[in-house]
N, C-alpha and C. Protein backbone atom coordinates (compact mmCIF):
# COMPACT_ATOMS: atom_id res chain seq x y z
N UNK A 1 59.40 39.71 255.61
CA UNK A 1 59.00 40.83 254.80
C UNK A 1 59.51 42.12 255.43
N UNK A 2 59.34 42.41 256.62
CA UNK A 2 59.76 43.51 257.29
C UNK A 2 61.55 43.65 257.36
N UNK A 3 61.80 42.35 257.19
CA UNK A 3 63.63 42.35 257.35
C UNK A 3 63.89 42.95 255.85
N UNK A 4 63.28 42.73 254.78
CA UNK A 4 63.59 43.14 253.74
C UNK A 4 63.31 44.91 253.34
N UNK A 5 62.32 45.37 253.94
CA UNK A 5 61.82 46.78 253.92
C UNK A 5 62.77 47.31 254.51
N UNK A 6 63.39 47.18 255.55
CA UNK A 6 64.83 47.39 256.61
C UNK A 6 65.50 47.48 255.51
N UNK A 7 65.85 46.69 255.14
CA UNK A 7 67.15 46.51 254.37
C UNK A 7 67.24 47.42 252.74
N UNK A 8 65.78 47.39 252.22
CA UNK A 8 65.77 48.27 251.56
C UNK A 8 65.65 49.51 251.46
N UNK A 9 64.82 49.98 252.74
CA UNK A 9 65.34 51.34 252.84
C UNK A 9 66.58 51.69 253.39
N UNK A 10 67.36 50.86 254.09
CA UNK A 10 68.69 51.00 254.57
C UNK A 10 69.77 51.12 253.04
N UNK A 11 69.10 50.30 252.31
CA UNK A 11 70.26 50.83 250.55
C UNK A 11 70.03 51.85 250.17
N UNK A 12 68.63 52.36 250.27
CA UNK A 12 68.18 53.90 249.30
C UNK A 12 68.57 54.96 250.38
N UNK A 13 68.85 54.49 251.62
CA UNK A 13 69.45 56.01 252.40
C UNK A 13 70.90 55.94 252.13
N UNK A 14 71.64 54.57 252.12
CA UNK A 14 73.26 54.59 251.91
C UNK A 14 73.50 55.62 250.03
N UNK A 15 72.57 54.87 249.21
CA UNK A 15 72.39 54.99 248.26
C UNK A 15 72.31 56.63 247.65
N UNK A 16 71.38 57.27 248.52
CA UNK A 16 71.31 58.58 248.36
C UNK A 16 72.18 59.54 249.03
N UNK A 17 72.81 58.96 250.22
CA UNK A 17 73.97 59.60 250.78
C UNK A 17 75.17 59.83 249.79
N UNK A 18 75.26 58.80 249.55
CA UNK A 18 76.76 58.28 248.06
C UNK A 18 76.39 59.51 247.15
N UNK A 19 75.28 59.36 246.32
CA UNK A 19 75.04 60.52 245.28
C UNK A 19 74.97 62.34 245.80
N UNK A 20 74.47 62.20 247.27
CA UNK A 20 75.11 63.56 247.75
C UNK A 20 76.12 63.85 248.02
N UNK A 21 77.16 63.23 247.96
CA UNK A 21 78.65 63.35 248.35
C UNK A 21 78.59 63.62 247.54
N UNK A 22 78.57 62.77 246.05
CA UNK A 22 79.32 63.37 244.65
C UNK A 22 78.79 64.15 244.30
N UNK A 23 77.66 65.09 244.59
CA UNK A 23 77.27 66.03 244.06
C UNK A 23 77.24 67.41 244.60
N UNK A 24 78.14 67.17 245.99
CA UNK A 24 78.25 68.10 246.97
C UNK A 24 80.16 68.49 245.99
N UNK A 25 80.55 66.81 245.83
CA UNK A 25 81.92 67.14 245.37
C UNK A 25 82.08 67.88 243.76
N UNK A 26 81.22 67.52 243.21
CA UNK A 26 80.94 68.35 241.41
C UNK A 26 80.44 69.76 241.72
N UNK A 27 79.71 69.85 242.67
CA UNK A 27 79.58 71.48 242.99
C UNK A 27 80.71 72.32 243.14
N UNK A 28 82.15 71.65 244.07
CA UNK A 28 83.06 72.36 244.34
C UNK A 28 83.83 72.59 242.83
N UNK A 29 83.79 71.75 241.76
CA UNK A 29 84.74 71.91 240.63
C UNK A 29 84.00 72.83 239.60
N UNK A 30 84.50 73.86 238.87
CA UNK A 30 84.23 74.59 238.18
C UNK A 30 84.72 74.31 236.53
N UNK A 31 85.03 72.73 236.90
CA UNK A 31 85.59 72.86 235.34
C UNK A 31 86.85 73.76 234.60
N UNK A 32 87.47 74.21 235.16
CA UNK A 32 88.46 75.30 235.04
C UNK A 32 89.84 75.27 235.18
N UNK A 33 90.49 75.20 234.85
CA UNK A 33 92.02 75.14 234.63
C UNK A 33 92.57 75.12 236.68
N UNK A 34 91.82 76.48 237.66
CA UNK A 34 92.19 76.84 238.76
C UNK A 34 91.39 75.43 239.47
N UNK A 35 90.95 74.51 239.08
CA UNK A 35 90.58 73.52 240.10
C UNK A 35 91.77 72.74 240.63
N UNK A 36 92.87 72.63 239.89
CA UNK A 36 93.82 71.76 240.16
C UNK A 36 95.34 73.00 240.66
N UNK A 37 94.52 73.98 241.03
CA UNK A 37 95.74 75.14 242.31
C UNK A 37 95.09 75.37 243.17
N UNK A 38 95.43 75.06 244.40
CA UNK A 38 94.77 75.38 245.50
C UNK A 38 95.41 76.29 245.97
N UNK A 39 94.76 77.94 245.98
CA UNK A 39 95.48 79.08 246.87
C UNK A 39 95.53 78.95 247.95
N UNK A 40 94.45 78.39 248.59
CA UNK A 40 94.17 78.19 250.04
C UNK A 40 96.01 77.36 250.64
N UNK A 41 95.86 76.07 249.94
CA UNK A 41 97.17 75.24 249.71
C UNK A 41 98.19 75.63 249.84
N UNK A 42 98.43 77.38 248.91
CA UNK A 42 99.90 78.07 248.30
C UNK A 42 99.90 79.46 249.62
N UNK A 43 98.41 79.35 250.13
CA UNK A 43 99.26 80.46 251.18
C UNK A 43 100.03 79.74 252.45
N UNK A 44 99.63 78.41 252.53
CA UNK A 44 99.88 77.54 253.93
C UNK A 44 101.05 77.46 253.66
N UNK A 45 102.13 76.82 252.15
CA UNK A 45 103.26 76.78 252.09
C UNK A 45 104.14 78.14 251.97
N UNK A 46 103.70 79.45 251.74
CA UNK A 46 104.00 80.57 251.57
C UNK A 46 104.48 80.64 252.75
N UNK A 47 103.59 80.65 254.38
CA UNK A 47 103.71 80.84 255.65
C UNK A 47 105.00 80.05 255.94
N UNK A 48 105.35 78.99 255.12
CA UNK A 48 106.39 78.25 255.70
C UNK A 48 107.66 78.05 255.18
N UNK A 49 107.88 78.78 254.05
CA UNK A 49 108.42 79.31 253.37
C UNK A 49 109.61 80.26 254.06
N UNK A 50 110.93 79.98 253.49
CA UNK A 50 111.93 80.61 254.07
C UNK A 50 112.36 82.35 253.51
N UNK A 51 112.32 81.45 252.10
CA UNK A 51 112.74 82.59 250.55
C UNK A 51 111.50 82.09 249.33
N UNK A 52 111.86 83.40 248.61
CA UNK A 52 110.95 83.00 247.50
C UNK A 52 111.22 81.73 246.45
N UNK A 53 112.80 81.60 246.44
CA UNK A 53 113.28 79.97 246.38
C UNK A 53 112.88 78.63 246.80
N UNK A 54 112.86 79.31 248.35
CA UNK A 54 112.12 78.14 249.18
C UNK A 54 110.29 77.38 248.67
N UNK A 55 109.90 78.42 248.84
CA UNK A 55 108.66 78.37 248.31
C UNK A 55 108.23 77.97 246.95
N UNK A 56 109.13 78.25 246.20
CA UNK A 56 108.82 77.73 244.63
C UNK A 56 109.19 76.21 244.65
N UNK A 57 109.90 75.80 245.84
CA UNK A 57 110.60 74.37 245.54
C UNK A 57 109.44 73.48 246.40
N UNK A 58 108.65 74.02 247.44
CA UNK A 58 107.85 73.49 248.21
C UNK A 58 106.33 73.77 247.37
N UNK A 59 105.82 74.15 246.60
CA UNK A 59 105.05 74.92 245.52
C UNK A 59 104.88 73.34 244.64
N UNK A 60 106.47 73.19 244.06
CA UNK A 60 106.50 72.30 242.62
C UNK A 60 107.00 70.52 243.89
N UNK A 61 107.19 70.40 244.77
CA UNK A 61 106.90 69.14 245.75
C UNK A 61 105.80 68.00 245.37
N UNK A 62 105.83 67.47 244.73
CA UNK A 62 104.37 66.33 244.74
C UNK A 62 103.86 66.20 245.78
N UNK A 63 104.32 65.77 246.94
CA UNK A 63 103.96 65.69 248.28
C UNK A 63 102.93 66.85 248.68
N UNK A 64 103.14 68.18 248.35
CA UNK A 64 102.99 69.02 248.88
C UNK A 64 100.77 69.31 248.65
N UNK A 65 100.47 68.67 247.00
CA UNK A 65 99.80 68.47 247.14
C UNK A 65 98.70 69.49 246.48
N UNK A 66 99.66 70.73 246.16
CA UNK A 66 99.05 72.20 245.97
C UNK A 66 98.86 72.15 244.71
N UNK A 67 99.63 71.83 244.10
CA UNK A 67 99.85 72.11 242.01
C UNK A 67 99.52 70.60 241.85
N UNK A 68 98.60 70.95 240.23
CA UNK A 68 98.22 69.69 239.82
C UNK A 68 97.63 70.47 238.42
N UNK A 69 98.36 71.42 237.94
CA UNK A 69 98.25 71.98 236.59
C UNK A 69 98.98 71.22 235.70
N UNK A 70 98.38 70.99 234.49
CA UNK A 70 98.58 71.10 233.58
C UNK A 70 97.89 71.70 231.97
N UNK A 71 98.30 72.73 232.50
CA UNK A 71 98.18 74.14 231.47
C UNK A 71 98.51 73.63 230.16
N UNK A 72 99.67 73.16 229.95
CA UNK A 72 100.40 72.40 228.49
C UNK A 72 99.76 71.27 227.86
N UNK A 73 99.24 71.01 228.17
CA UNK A 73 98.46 69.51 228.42
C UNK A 73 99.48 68.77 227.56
N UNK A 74 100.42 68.77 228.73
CA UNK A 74 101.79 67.25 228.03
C UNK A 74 101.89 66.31 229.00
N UNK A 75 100.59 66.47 229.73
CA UNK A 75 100.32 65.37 230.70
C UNK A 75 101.30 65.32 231.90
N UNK A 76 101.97 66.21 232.08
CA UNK A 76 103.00 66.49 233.12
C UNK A 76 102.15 67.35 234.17
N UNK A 77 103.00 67.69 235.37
CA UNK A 77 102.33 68.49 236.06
C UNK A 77 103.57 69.83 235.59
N UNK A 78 103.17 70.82 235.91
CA UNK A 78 103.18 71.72 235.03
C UNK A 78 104.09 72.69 236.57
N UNK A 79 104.94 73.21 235.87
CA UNK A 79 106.76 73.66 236.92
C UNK A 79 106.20 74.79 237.39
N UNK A 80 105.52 75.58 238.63
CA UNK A 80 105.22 76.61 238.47
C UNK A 80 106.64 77.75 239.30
N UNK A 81 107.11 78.92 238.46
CA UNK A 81 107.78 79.80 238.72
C UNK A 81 107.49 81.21 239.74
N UNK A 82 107.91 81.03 240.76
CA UNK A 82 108.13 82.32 241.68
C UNK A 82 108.72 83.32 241.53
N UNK A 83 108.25 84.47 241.35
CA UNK A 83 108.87 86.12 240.35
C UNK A 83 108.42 87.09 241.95
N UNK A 84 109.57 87.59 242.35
CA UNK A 84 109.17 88.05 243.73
C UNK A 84 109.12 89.72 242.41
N UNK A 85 108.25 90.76 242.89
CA UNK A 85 108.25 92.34 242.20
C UNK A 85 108.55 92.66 243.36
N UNK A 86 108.88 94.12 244.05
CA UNK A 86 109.17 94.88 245.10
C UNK A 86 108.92 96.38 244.70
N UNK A 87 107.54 97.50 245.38
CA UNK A 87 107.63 98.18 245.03
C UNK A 87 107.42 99.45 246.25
N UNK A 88 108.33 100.01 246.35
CA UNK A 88 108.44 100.53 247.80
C UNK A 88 107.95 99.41 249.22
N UNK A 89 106.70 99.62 249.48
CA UNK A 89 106.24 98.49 251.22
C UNK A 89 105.38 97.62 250.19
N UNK A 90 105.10 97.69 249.14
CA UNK A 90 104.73 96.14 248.60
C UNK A 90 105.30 95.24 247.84
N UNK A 91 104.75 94.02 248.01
CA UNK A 91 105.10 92.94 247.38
C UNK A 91 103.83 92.18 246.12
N UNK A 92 104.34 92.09 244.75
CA UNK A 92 103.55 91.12 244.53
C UNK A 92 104.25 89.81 243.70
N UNK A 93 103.90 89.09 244.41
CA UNK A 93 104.54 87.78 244.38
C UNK A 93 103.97 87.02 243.07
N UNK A 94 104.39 86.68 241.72
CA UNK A 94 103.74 86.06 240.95
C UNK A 94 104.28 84.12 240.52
N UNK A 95 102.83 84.12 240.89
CA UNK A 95 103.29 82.42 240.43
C UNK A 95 102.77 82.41 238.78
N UNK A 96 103.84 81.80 238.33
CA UNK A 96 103.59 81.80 236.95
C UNK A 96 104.43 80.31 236.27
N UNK A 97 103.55 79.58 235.14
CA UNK A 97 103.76 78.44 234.68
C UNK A 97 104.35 78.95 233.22
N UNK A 98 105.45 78.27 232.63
CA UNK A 98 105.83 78.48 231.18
C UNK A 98 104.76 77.09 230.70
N UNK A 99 104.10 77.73 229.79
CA UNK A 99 103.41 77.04 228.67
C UNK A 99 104.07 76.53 227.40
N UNK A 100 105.05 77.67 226.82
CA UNK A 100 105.91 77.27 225.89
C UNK A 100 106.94 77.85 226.16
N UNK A 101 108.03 77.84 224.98
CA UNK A 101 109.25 78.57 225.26
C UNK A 101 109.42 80.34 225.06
N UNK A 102 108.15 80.43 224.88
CA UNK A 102 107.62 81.98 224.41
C UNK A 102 106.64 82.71 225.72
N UNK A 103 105.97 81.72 225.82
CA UNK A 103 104.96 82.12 227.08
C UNK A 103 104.69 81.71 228.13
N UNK A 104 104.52 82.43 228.86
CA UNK A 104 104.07 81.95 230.21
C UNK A 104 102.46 82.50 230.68
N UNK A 105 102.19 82.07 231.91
CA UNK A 105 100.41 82.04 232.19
C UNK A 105 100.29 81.95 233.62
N UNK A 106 100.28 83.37 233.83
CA UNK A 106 100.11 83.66 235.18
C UNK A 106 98.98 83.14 235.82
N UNK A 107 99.22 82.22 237.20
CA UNK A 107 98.43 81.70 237.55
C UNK A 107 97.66 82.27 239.24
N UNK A 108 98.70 82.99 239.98
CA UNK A 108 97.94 83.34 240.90
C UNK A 108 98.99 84.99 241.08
N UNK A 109 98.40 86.00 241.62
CA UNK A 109 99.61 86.84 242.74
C UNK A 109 99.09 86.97 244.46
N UNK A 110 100.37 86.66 244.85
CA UNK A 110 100.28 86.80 246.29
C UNK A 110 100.70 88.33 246.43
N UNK A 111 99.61 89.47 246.99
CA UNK A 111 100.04 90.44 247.33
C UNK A 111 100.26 90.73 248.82
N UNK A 112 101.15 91.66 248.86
CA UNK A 112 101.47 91.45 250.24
C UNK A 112 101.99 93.29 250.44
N UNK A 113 100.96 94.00 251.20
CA UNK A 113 101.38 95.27 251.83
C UNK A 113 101.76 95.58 253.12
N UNK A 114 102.93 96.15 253.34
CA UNK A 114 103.23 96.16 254.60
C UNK A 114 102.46 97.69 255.49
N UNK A 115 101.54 97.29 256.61
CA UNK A 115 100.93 98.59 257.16
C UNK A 115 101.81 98.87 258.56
N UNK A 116 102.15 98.27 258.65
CA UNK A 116 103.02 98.98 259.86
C UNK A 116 104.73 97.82 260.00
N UNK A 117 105.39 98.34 260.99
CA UNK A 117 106.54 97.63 261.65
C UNK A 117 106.75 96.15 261.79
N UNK A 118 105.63 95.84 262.41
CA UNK A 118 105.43 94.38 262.73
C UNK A 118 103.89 93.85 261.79
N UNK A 119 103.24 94.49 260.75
CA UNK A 119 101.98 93.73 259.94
C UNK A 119 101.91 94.06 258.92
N UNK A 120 101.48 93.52 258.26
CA UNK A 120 101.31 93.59 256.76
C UNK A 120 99.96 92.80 256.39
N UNK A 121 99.35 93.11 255.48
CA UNK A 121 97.83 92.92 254.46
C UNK A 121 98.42 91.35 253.55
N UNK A 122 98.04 90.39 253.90
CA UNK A 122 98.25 89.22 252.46
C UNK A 122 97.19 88.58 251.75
N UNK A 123 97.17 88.63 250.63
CA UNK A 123 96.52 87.87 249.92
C UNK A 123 96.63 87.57 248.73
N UNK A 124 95.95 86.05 248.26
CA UNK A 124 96.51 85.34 247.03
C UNK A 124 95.11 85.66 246.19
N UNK A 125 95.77 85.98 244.95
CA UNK A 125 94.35 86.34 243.82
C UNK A 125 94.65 85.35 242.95
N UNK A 126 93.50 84.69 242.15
CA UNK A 126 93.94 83.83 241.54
C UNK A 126 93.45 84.39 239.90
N UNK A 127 94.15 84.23 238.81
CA UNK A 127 93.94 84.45 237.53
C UNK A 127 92.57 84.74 237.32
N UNK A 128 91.95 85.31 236.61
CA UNK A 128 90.28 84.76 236.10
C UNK A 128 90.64 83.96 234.89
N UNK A 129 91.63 84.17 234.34
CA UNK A 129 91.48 82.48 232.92
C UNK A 129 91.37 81.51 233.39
N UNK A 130 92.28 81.00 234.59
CA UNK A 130 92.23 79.91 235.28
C UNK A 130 90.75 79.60 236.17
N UNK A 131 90.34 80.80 237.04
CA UNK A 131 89.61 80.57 237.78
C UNK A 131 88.11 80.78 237.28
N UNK A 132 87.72 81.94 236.59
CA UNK A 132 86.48 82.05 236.07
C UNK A 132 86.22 83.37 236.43
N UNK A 133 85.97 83.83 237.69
CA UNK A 133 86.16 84.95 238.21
C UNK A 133 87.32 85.75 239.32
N UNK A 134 87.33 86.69 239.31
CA UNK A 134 88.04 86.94 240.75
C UNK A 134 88.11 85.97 241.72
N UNK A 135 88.84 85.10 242.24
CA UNK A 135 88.89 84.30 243.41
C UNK A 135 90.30 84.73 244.03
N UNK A 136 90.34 85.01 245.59
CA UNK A 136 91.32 85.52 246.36
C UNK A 136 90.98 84.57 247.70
N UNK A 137 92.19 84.59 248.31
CA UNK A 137 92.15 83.46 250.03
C UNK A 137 93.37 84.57 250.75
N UNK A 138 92.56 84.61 251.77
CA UNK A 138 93.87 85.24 252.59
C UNK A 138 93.93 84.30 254.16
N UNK A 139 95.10 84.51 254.73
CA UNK A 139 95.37 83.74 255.66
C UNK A 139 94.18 84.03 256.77
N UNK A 140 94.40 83.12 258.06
CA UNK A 140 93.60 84.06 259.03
C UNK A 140 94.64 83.31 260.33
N UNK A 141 94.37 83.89 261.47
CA UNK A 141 95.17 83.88 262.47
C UNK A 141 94.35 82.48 263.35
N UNK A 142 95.02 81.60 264.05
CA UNK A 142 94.70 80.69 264.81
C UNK A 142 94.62 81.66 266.20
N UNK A 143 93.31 81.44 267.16
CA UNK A 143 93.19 82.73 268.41
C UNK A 143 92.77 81.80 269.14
N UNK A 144 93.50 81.85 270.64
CA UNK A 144 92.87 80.98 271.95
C UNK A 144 92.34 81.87 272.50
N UNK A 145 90.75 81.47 272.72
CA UNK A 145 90.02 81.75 273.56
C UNK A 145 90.11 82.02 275.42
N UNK A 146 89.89 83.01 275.93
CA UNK A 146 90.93 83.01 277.12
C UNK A 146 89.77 82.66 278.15
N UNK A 147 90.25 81.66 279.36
CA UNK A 147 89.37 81.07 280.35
C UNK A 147 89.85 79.91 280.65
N UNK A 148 89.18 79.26 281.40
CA UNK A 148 90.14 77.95 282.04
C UNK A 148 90.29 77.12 280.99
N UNK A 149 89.31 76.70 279.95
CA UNK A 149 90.00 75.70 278.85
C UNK A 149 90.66 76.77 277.69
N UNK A 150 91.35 75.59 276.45
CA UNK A 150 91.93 76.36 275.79
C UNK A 150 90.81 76.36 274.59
N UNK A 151 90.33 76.57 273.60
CA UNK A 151 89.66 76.95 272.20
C UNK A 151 89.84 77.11 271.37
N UNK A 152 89.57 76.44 270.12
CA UNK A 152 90.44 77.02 268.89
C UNK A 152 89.04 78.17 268.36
């Protein structure tokens, strides 16, 4: 009798763990067109990025893991286009998907101000059609902690 009480509360804790995962994971989705672009995703390949060429080709990569729009719903994943603007020390970088042969549907801008010689301000805003509200990710710097070990 006691091997069985074990065992059954050992299913209702596995049991209730399982349903908090998925409900920890349905919290993160908003239902929204921006669940399937990860900015977070598009600034990491941005950083690694040669040209704005480069980046649109590492952007539309399957591998890469970032895009998983489909805006058109033609069941494809959906080509997204890199439009570099330049306006004196800024940049805003627009990723944008053609929907039809008429339109397109801006999906995120990477802005980018330059404040001095060697730094500049970046960050990716993402649509509110896509996203719901204002949503923006900006990079942050990896810093070792200084002392005999190293730290992330």
């Amino acid at each position: 009798m006691r091997t069985l009480s074990l065992f059954g509360a050992a299913f209702l804790l596995l049991l209730c763990t399982n349903l908090q995962a998925q409900g920890e994971a349905a919290a993160d989705s908003t239902g929204l067109p921006g669940d399937h672009f990860s900015l977070e995703g598009a600034i990491e390949l941005f950083k690694k990025a040669t040209s704005p060429e480069d980046f649109e080709k590492l952007l539309n990569n399957e591998d890469s893991k970032v895009n998983n729009l489909d805006l058109n719903e033609d069941g494809k994943i959906d080509y997204i286009r890199v439009i570099d603007n330049l306006n004196g020390d800024a940049h805003a970088i627009v990723l944008q998907v053609p929907v039809s042969e008429t339109e397109s549907q801006d999906v995120a801008v990477i802005e980018i101000e330059k404040q001095g010689d060697e730094t500049a301000i970046l960050q990716i805003v993402g649509n509110e059609d896509l996203y719901g509200e204002q949503v923006l990710a900006e990079p942050f710097e990896e810093e070792k902690v200084k002392g005999n070990k190293e730290k992330g």
